[in-house]
PDB file of N, CA and C in Angstrom:
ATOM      1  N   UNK A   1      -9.481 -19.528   4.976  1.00  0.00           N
ATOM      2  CA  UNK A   1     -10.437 -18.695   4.306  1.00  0.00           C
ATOM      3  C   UNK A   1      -9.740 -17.399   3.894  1.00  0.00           C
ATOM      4  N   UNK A   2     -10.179 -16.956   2.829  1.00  0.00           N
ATOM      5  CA  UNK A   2      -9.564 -15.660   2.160  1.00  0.00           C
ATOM      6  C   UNK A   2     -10.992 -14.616   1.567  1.00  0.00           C
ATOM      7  N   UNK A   3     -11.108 -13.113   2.203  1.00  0.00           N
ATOM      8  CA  UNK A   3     -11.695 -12.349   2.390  1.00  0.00           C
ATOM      9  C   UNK A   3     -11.102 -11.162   1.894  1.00  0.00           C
ATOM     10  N   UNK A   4     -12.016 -10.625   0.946  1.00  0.00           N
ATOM     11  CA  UNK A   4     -11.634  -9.277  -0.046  1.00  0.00           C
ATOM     12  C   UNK A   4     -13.180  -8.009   0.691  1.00  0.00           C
ATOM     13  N   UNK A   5     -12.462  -7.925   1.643  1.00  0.00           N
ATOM     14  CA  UNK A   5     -13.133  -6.663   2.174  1.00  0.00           C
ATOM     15  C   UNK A   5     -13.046  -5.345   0.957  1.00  0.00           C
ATOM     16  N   UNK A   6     -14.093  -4.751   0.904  1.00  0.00           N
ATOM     17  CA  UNK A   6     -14.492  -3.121   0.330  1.00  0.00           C
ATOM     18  C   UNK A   6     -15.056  -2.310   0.984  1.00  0.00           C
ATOM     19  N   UNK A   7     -14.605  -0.835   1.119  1.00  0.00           N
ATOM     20  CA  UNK A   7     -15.495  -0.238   2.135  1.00  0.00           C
ATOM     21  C   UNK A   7     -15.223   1.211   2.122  1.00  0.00           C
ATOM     22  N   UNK A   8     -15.928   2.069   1.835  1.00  0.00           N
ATOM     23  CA  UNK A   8     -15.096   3.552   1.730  1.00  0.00           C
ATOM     24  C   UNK A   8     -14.044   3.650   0.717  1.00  0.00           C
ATOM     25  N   UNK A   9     -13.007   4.178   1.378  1.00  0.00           N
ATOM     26  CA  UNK A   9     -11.641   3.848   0.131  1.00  0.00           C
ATOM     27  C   UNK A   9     -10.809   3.346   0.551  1.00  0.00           C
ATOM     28  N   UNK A  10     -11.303   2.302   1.157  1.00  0.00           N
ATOM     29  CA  UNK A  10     -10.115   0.983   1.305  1.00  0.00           C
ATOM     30  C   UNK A  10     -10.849  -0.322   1.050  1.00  0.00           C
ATOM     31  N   UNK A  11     -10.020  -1.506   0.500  1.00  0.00           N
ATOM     32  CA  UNK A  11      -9.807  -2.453   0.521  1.00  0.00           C
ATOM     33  C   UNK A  11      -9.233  -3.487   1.182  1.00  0.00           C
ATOM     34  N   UNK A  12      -9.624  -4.413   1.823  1.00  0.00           N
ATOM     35  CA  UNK A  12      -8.036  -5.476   2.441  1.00  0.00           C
ATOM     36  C   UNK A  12      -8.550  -7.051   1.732  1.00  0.00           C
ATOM     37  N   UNK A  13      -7.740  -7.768   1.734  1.00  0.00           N
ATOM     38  CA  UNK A  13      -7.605  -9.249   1.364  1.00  0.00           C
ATOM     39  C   UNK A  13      -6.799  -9.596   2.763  1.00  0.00           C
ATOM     40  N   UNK A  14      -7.607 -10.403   3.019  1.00  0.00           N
ATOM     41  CA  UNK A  14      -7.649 -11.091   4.417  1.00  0.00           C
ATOM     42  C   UNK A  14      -7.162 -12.375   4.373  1.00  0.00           C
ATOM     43  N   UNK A  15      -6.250 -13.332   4.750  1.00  0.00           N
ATOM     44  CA  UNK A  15      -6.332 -14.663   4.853  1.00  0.00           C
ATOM     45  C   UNK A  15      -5.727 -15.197   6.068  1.00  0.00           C
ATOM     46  N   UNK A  16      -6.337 -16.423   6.036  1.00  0.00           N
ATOM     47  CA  UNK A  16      -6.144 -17.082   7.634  1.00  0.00           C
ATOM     48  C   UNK A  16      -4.625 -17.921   7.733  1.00  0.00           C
ATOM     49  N   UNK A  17      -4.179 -18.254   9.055  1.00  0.00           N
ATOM     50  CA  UNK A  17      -2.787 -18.438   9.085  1.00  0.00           C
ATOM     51  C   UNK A  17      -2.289 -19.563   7.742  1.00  0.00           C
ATOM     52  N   UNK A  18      -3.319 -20.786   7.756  1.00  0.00           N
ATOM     53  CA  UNK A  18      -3.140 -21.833   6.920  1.00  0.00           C
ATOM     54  C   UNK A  18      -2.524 -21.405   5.548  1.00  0.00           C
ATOM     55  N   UNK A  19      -3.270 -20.059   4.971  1.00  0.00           N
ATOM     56  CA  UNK A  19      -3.065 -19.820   3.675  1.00  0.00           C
ATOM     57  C   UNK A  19      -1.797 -18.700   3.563  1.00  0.00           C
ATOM     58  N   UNK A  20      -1.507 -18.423   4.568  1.00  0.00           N
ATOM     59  CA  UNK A  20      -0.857 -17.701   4.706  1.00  0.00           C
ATOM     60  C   UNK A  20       0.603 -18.612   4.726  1.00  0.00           C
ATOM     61  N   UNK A  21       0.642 -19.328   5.453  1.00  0.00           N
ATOM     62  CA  UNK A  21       1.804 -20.284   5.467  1.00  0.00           C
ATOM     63  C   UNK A  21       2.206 -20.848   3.868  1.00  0.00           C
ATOM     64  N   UNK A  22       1.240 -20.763   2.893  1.00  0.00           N
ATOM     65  CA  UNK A  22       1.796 -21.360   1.738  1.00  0.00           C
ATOM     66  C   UNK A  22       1.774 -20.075   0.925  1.00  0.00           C
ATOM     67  N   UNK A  23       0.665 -19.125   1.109  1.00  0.00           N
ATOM     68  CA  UNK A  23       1.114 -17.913   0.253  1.00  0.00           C
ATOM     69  C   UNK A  23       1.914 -16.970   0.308  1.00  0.00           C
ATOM     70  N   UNK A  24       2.912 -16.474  -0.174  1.00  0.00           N
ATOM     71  CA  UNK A  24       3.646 -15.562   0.215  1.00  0.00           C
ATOM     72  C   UNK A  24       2.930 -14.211  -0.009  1.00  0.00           C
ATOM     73  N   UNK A  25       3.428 -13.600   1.119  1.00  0.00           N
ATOM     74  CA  UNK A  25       2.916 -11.812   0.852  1.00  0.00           C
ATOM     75  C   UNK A  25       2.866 -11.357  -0.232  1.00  0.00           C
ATOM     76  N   UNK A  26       4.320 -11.437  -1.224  1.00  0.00           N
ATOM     77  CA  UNK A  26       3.747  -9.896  -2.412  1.00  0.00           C
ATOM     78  C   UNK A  26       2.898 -11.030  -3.232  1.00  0.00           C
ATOM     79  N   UNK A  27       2.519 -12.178  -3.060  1.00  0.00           N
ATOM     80  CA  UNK A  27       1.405 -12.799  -4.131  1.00  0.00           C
ATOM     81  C   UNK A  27       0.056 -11.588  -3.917  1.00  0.00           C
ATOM     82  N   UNK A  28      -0.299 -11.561  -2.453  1.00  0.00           N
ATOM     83  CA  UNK A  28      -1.112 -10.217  -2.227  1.00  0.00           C
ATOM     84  C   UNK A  28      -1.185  -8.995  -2.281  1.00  0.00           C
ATOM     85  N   UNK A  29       0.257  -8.911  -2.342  1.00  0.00           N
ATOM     86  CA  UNK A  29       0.312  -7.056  -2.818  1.00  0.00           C
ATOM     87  C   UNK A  29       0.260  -7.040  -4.122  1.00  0.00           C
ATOM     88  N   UNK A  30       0.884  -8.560  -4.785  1.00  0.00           N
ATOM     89  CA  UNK A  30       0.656  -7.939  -6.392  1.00  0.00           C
ATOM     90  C   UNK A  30      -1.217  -7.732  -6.530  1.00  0.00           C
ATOM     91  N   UNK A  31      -2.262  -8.777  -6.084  1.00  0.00           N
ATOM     92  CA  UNK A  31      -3.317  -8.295  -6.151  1.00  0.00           C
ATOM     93  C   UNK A  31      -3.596  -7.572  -5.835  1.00  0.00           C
ATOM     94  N   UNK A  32      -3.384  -6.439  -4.705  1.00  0.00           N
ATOM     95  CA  UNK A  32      -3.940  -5.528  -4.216  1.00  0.00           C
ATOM     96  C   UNK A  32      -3.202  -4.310  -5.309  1.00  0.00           C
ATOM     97  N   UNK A  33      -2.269  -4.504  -6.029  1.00  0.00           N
ATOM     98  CA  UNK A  33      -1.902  -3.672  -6.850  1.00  0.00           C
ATOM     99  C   UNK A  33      -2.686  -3.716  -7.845  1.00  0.00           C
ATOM    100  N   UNK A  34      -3.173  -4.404  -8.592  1.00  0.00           N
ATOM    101  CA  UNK A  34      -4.338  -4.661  -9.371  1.00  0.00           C
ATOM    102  C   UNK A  34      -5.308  -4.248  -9.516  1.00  0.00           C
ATOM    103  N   UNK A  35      -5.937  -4.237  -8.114  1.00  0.00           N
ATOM    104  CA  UNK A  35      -7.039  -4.018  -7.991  1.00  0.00           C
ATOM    105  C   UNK A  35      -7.181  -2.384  -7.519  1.00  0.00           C
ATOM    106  N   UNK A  36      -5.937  -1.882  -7.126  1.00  0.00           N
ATOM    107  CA  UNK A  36      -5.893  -0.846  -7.028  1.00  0.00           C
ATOM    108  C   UNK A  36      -6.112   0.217  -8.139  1.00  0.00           C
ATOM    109  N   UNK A  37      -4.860  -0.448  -9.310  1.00  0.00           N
ATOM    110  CA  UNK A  37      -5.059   0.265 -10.611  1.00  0.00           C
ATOM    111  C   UNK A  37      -6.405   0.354 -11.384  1.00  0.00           C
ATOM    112  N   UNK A  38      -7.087  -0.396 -11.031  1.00  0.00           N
ATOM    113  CA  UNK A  38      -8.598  -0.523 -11.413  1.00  0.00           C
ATOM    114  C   UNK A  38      -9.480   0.498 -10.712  1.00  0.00           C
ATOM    115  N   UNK A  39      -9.170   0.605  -9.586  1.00  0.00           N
ATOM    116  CA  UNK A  39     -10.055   1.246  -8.856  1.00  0.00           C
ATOM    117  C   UNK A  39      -9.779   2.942  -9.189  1.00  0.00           C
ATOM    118  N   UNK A  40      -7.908   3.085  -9.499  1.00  0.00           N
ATOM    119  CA  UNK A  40      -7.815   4.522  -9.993  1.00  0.00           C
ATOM    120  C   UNK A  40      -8.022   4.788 -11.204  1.00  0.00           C
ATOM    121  N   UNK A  41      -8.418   3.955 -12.045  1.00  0.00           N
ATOM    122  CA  UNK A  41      -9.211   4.065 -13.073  1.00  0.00           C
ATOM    123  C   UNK A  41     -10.424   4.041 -13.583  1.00  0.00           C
ATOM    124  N   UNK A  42     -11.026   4.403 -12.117  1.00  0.00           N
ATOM    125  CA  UNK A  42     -12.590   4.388 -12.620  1.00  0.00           C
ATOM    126  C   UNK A  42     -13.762   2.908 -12.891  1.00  0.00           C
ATOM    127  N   UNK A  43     -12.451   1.314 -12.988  1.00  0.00           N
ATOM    128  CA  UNK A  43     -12.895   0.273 -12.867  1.00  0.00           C
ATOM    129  C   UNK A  43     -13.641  -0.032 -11.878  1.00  0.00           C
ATOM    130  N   UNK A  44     -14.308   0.348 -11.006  1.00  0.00           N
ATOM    131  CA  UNK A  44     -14.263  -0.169  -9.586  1.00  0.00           C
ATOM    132  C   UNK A  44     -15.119  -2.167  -9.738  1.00  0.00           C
ATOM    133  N   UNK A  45     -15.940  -2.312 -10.889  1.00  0.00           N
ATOM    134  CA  UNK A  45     -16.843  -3.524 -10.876  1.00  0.00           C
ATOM    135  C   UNK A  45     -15.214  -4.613 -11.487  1.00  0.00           C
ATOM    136  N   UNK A  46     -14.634  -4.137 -12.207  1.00  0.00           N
ATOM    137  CA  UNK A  46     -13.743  -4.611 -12.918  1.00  0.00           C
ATOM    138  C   UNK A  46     -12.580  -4.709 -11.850  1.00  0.00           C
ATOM    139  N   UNK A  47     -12.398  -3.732 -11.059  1.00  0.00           N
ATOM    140  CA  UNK A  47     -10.963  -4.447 -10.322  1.00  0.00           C
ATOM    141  C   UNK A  47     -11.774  -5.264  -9.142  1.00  0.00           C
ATOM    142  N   UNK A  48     -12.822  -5.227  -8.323  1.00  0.00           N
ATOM    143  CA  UNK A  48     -13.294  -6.343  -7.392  1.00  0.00           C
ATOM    144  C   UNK A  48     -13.427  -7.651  -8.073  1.00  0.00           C
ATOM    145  N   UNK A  49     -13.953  -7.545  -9.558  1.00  0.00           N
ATOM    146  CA  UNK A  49     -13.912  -9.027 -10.215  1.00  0.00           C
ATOM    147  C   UNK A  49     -12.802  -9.561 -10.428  1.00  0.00           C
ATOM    148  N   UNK A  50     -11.858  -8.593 -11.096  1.00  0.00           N
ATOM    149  CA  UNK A  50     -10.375  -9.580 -11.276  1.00  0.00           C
ATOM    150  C   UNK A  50      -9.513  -9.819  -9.838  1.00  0.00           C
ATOM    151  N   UNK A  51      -9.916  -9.086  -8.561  1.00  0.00           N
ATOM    152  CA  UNK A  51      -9.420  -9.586  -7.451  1.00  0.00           C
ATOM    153  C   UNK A  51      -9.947 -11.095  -6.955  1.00  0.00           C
ATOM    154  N   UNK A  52     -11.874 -11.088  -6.801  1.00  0.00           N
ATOM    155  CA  UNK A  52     -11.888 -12.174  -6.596  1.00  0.00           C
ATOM    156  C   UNK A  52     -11.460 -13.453  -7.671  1.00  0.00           C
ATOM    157  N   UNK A  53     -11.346 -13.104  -8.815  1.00  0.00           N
ATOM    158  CA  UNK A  53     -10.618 -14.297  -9.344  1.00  0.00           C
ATOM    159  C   UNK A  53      -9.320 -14.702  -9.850  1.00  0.00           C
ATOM    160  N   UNK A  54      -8.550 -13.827  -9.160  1.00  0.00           N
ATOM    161  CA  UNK A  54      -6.905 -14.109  -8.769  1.00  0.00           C
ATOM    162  C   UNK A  54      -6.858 -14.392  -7.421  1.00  0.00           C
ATOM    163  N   UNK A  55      -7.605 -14.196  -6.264  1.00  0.00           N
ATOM    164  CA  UNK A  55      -7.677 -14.882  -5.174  1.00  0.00           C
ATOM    165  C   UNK A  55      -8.403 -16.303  -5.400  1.00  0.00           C
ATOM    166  N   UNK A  56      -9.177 -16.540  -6.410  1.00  0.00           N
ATOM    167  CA  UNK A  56      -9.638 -18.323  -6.505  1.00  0.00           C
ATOM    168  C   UNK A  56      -8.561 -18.589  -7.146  1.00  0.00           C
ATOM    169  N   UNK A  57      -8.270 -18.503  -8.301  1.00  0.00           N
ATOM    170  CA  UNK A  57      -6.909 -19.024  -8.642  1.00  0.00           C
ATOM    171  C   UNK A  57      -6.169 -19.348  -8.094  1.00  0.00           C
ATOM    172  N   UNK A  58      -5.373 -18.234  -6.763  1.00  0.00           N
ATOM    173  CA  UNK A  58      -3.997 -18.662  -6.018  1.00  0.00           C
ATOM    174  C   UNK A  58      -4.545 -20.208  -4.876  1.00  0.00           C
ATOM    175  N   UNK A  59      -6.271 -19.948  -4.568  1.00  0.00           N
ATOM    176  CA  UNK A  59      -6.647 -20.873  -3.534  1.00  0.00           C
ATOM    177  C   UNK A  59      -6.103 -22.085  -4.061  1.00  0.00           C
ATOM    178  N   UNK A  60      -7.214 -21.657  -5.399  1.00  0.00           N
ATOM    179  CA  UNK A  60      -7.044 -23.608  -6.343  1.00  0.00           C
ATOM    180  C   UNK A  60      -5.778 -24.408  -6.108  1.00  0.00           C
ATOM    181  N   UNK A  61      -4.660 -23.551  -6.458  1.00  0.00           N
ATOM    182  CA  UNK A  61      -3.263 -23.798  -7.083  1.00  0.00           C
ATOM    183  C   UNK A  61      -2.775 -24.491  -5.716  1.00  0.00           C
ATOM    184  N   UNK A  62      -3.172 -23.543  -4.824  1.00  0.00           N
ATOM    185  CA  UNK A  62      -2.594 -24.255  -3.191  1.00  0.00           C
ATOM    186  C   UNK A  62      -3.482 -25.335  -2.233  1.00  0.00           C
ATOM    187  N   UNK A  63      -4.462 -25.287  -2.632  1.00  0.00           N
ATOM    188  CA  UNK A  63      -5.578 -26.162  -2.328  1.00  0.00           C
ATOM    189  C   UNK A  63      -6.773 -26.232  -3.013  1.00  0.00           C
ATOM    190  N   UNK A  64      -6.536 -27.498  -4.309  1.00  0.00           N
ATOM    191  CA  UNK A  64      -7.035 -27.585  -5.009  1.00  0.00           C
ATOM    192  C   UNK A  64      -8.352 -28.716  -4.366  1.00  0.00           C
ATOM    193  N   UNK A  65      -9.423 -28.685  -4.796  1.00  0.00           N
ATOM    194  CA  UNK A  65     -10.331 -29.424  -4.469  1.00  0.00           C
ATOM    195  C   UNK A  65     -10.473 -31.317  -4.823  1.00  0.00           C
ATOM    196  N   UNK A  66     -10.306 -31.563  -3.518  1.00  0.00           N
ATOM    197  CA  UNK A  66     -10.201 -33.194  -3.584  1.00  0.00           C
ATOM    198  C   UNK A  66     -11.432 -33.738  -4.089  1.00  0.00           C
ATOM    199  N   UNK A  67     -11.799 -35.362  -4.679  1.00  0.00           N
ATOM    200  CA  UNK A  67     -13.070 -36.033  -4.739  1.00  0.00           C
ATOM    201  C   UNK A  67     -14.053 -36.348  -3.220  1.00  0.00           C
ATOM    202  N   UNK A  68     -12.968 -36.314  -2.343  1.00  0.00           N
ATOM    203  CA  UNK A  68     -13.593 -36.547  -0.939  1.00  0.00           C
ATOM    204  C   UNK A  68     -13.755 -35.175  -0.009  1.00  0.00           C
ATOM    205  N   UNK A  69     -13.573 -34.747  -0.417  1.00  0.00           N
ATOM    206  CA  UNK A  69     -13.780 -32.949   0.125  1.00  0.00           C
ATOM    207  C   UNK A  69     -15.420 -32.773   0.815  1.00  0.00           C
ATOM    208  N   UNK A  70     -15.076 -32.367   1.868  1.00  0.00           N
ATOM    209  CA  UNK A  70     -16.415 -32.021   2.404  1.00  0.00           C
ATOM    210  C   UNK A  70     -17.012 -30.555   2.743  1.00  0.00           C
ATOM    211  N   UNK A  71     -17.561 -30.138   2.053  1.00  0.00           N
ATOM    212  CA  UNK A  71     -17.835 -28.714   2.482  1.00  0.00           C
ATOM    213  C   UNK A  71     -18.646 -28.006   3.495  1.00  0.00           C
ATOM    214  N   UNK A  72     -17.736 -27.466   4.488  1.00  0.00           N
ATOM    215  CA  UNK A  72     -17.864 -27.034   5.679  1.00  0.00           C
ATOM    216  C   UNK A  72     -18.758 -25.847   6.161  1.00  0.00           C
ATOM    217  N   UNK A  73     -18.555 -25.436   4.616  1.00  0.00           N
ATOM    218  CA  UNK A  73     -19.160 -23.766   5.332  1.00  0.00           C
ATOM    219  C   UNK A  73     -20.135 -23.778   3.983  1.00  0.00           C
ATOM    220  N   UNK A  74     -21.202 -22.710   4.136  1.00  0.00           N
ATOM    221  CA  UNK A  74     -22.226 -22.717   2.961  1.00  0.00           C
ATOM    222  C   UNK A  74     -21.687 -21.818   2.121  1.00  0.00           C
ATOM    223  N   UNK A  75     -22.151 -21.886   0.750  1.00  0.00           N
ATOM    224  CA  UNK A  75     -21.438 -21.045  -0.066  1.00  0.00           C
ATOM    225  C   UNK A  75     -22.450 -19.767  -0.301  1.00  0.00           C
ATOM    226  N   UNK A  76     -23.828 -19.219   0.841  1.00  0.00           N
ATOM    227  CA  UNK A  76     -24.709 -18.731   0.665  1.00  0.00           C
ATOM    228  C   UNK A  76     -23.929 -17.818   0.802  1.00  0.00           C
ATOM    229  N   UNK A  77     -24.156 -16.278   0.103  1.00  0.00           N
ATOM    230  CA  UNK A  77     -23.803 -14.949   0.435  1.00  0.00           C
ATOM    231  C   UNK A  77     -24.703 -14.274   1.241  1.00  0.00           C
ATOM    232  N   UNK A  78     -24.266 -13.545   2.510  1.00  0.00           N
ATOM    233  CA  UNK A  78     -24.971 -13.229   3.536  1.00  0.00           C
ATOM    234  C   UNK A  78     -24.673 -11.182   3.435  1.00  0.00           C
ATOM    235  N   UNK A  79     -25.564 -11.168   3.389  1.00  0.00           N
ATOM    236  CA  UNK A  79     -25.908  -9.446   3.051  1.00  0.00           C
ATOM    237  C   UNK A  79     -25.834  -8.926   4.376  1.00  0.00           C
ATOM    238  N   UNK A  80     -25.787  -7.690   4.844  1.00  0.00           N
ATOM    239  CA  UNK A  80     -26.078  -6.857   6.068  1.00  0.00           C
ATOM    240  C   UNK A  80     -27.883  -6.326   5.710  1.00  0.00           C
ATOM    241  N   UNK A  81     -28.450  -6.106   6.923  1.00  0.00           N
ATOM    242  CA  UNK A  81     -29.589  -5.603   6.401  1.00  0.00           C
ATOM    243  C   UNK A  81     -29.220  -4.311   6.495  1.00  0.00           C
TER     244      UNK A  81
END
């Protein structure tokens, strides 16, 4: 699983050992560079969008979705109250 925390004035992209074993680090610093330049530009809706979809991209590329794939976890988004 891969997690794009926001919060104050930080950011992290999170991923678990699995993805980590096939992704290399600066694949994530180049996003977090990205999303950075966005954010010092006043982008802030624009660099969280192009983060989460350079983090689906790198998923796809490394684990792309099979016909027999079973999905484990819900894809519901869960809010804080």
């Amino acid at each position: 699983m891969a997690v794009l925390f926001i919060g104050g004035r930080k950011f992290y992209i999170l991923a678990d050992k699995g993805i980590n074993e096939k992704v290399e680090q600066n694949v994530w610093k180049d996003v977090s560079m990205e999303i950075e330049q966005n954010f010092k530009n006043g982008y802030f809706a624009e660099g969280i969008i192009s983060g989460i979809e350079k983090v689906g991209k790198i998923l796809n590329e490394h684990f792309p979705i099979k016909p027999d794939d079973i999905n484990e976890l819900t894809n519901k988004i869960i809010l804080p109250n």
